[in-house]
Protein backbone atom coordinates (compact mmCIF):
# COMPACT_ATOMS: atom_id res chain seq x y z
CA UNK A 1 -29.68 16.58 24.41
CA UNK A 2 -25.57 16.39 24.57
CA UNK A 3 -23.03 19.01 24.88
CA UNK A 4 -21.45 17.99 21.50
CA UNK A 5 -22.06 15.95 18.53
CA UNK A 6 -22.09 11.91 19.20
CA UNK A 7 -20.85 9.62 16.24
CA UNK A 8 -22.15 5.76 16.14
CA UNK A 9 -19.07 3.97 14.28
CA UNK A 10 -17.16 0.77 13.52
CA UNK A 11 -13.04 2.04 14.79
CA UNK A 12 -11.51 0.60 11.61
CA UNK A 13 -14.41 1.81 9.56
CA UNK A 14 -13.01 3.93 6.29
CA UNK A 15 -16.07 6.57 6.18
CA UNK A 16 -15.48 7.00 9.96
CA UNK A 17 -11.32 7.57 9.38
CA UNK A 18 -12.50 10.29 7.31
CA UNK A 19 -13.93 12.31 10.24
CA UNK A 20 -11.10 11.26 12.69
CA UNK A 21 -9.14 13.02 9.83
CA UNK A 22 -10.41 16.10 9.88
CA UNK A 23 -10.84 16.39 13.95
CA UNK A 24 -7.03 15.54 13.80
CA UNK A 25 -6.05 18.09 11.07
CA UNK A 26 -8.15 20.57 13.07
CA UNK A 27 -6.85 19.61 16.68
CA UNK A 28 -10.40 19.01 17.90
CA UNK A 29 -10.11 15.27 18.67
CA UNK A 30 -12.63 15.80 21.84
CA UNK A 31 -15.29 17.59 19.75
CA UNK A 32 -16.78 14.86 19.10
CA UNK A 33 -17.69 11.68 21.14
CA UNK A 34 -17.37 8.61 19.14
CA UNK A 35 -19.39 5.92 20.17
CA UNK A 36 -18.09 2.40 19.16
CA UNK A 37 -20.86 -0.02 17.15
CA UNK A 38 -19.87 -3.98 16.84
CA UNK A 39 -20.45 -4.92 13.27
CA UNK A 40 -20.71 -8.63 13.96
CA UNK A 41 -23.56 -8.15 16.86
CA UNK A 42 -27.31 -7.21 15.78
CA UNK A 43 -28.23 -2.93 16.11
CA UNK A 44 -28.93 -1.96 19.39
CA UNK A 45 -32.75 -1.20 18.97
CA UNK A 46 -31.98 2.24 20.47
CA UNK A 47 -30.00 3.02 17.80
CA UNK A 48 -31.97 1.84 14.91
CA UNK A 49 -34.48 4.07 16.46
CA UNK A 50 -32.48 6.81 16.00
CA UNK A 51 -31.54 6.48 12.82
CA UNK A 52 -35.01 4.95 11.32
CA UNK A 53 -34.02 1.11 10.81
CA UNK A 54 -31.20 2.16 9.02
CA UNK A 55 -27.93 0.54 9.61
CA UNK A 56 -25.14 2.23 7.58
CA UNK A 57 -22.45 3.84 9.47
CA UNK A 58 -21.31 6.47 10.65
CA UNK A 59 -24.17 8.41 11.82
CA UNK A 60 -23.85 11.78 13.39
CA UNK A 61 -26.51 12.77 16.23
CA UNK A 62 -25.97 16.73 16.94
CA UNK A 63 -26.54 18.19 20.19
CA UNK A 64 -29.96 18.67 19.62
CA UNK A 65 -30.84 15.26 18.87
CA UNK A 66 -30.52 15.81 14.69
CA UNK A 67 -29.63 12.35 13.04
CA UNK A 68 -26.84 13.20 10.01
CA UNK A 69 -26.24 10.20 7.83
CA UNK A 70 -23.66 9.67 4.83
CA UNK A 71 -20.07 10.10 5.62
CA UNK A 72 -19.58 12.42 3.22
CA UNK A 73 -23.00 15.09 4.74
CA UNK A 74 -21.38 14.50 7.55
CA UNK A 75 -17.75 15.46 7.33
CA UNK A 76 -18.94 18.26 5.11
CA UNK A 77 -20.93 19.70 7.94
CA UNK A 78 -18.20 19.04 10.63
CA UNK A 79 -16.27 20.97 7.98
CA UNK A 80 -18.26 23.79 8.21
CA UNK A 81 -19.31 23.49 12.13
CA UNK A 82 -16.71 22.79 14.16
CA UNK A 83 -13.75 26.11 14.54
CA UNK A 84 -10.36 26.57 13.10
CA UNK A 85 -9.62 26.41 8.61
CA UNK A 86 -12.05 24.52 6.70
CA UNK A 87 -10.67 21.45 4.49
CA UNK A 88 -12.90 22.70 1.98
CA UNK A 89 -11.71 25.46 -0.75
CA UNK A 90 -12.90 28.94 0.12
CA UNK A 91 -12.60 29.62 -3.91
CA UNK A 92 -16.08 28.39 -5.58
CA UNK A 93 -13.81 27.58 -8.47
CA UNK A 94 -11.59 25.73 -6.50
CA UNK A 95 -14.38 23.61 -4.55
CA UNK A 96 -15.88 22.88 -7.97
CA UNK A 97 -12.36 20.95 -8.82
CA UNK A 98 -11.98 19.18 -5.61
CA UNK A 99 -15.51 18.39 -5.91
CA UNK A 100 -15.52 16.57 -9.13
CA UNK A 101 -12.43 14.66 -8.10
CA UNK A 102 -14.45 13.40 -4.90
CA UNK A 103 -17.00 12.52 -6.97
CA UNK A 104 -14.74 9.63 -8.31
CA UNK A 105 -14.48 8.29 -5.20
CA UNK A 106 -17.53 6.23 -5.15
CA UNK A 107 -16.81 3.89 -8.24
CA UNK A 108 -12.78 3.83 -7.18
CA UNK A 109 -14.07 2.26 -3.71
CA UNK A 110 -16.49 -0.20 -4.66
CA UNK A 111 -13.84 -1.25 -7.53
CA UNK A 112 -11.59 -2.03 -4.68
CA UNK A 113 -13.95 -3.78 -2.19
CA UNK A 114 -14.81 -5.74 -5.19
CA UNK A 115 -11.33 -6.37 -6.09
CA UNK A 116 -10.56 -7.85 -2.50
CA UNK A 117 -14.20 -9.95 -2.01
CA UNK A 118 -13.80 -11.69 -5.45
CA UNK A 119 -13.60 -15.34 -5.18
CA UNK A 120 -13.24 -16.48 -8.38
CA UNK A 121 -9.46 -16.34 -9.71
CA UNK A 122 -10.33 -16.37 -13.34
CA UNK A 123 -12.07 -13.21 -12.82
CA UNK A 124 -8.92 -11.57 -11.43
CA UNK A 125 -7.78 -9.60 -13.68
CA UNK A 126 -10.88 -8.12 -14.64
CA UNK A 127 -11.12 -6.92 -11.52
CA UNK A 128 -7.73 -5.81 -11.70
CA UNK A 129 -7.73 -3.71 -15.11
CA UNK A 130 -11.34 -2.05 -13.53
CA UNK A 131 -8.86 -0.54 -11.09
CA UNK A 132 -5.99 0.26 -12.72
CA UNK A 133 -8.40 2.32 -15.16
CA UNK A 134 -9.53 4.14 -12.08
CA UNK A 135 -6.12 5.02 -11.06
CA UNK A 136 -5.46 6.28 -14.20
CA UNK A 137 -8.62 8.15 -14.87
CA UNK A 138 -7.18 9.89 -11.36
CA UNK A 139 -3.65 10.26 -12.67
CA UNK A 140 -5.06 12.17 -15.75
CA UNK A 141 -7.37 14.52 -13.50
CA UNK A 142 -4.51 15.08 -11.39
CA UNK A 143 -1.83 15.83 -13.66
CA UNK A 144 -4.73 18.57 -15.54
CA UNK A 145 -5.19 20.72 -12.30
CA UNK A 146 -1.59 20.35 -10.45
CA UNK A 147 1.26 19.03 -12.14
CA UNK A 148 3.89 18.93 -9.65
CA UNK A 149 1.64 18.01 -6.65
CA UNK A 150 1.46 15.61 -4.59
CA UNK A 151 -1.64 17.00 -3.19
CA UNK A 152 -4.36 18.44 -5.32
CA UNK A 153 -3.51 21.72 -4.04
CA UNK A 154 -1.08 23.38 -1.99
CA UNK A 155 -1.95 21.42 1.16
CA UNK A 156 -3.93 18.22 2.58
CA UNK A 157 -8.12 18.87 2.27
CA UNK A 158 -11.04 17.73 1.44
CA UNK A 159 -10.20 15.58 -1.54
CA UNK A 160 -7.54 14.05 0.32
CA UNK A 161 -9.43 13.24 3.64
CA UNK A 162 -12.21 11.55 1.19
CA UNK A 163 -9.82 9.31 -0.65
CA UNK A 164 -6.46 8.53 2.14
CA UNK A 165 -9.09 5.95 4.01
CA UNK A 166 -9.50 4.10 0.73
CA UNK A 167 -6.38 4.38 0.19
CA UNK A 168 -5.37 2.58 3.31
CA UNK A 169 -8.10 0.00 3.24
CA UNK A 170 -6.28 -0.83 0.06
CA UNK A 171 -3.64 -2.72 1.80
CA UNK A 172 -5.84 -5.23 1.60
CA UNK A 173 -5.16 -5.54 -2.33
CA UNK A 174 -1.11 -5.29 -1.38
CA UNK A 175 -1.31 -8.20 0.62
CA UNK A 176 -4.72 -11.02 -0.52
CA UNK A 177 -3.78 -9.96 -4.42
CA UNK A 178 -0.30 -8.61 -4.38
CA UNK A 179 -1.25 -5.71 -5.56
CA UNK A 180 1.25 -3.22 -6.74
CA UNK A 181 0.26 0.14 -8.82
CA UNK A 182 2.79 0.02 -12.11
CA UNK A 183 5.53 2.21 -12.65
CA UNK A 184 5.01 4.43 -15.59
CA UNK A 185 3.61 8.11 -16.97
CA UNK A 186 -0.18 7.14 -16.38
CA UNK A 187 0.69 5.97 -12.90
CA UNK A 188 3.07 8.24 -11.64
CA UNK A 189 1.25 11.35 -10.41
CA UNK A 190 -1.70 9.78 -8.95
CA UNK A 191 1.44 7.35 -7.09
CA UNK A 192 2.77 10.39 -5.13
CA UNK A 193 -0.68 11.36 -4.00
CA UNK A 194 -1.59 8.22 -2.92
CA UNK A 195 1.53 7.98 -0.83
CA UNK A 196 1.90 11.75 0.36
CA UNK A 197 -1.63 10.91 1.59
CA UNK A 198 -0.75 7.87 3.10
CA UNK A 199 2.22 9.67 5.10
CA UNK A 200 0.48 12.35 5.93
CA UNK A 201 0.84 12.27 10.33
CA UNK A 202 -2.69 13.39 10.42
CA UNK A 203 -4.17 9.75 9.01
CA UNK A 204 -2.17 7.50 10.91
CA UNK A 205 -5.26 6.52 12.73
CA UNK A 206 -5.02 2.86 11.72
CA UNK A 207 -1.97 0.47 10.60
CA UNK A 208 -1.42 -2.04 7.74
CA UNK A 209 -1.48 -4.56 9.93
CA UNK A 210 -4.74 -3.85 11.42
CA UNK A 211 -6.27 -3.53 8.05
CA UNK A 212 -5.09 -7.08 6.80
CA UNK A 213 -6.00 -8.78 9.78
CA UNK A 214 -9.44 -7.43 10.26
CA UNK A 215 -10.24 -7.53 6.49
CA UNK A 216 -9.64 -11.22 6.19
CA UNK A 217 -13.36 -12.02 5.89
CA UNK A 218 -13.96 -9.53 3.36
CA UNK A 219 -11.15 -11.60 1.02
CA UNK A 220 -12.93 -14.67 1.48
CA UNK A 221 -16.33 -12.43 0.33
CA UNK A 222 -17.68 -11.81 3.84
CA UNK A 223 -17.76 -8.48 4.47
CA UNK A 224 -19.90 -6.54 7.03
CA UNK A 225 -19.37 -8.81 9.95
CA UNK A 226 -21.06 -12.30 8.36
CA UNK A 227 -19.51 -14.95 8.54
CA UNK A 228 -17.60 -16.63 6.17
CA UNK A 229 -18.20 -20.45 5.61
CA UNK A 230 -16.86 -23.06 8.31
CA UNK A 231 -16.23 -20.24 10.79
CA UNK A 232 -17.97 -19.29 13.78
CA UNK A 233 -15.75 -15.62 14.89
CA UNK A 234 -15.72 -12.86 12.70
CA UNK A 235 -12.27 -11.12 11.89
CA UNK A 236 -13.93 -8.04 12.77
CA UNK A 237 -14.31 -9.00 16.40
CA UNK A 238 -13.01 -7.01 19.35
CA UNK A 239 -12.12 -9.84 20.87
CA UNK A 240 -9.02 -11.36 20.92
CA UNK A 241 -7.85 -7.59 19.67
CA UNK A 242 -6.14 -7.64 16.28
CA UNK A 243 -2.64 -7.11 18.08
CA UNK A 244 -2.19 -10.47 19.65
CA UNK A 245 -3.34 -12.66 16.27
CA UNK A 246 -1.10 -13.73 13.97
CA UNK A 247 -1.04 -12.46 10.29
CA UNK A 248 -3.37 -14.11 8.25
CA UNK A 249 -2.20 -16.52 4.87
CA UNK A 250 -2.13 -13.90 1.96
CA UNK A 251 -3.67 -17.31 -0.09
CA UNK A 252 -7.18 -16.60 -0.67
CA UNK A 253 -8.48 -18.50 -3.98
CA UNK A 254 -7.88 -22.07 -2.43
CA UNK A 255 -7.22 -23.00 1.65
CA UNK A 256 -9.57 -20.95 3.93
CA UNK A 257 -7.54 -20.29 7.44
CA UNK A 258 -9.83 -21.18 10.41
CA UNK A 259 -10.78 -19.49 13.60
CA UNK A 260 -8.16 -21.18 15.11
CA UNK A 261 -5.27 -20.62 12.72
CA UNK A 262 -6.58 -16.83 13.05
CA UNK A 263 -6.15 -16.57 16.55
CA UNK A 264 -9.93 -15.65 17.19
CA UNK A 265 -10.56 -18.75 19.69
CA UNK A 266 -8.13 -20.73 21.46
């Protein structure tokens, strides 16, 4: 038993961000404990007892010992739990829209992760154009149910706490692909909700910087915490922290920087 909920999560995880989100728009940062999991170490067997061998993060164990998986079950019920204005539309009509537009979330993500762990450059702009038709598909869904924006409605909610972590984690694209989203009609609505979400004070729970330096194994197609080839420290390690390494080469299709040149052994 525990006087509030416990979350098991990786700090620069996006599905986590998503529920640091919400605590922050709601002012209840203590309300829940977060407990920190290292990604590049095996499951503490304690844990995977908890959550039934599974190893997907977060989880959510309620005071009562209940084990909530899925980030999206469990921000919904924090949503709903925890005091103060729900993210979620009261309207049913309303929750309906910002429903459907979460729903694109899934295939805009993995398009993304995909994007950044490709290794093969002649498959680049496939990878690109998959994305860019994402954005757009947004851009159209956006520009149907509000116009003028930026947000989907009046304010920052659910919709936007589902999407800003992505949204971040795409700095990854900005700096291994030099990625830019193009000027233009089909871009520019779905632009200034990407970036209202972005500046939003309430998501500034992790930097650029942070992102690029951490994700570095996931542009050489090693996400998770393995490994990449030749190395022997994963980019996702705690130690050295990501503050005292130096940036990582934005290169990823032909030299492959090494633990040392990474600043993850001396």
């Amino acid at each position: 038993m525990t006087e509030k909920p416990i979350v098991y999560h990786i700090p620069v995880c996006p599905f986590s961000q998503r529920l640091e989100i919400l605590l922050a728009l709601r002012g209840l940062k203590d309300a829940v404990e977060f407990r920190v999991v290292d990604i590049t170490r095996p499951r503490d067997p304690e844990l995977l007892a908890k959550t039934r061998g599974t190893t997907a993060l977060p989880v959510l164990e309620t005071s009562d010992g209940l084990i909530l998986k899925e980030s999206l079950v469990i921000l919904r019920y924090l949503d709903e739990a925890l005091p103060g204005a729900p993210l979620r539309r009261s309207d049913p009509v309303e929750h309906a829209i910002e429903s459907m537009l979460i729903a694109r979330e899934g295939p805009f993500t993995m398009a993304g992760y995909l994007f950044v762990m490709n290794q093969d450059q002649a498959c680049r702009d496939e990878h690109l154009n998959k994305l860019l038709a994402l954005y757009r598909d947004l851009d159209d869904f956006l520009l149907h149910h509000n116009p003028t924006g930026p947000f989907l409605f009046e304010d920052f909610g659910l919709a936007e706490a589902v999407f800003t972590p992505m949204f971040k984690r795409f700095w990854f694209l900005d700096y291994y692909e030099d990625f830019k989203l193009p000027m233009g009609k089909d871009y520019d609505r779905v632009r200034a909700w990407r970036d209202a979400c972005i500046a939003h004070p309430k998501t500034a729970q992790v930097t650029e910087e942070e992102i690029v330096k951490l994700y570095y194994d996931y542009a050489l197609g090693a996400g998770n915490g393995a490994l990449p080839d030749g190395r022997s420290v994963s980019s996702f390690t705690f130690e050295p922290p990501w503050q005292s390494r130096p940036m990582p080469p934005r290169e990823k299709y032909a030299a492959k920087a090494t633990d040392q040149e990474l600043g993850l052994i001396n």
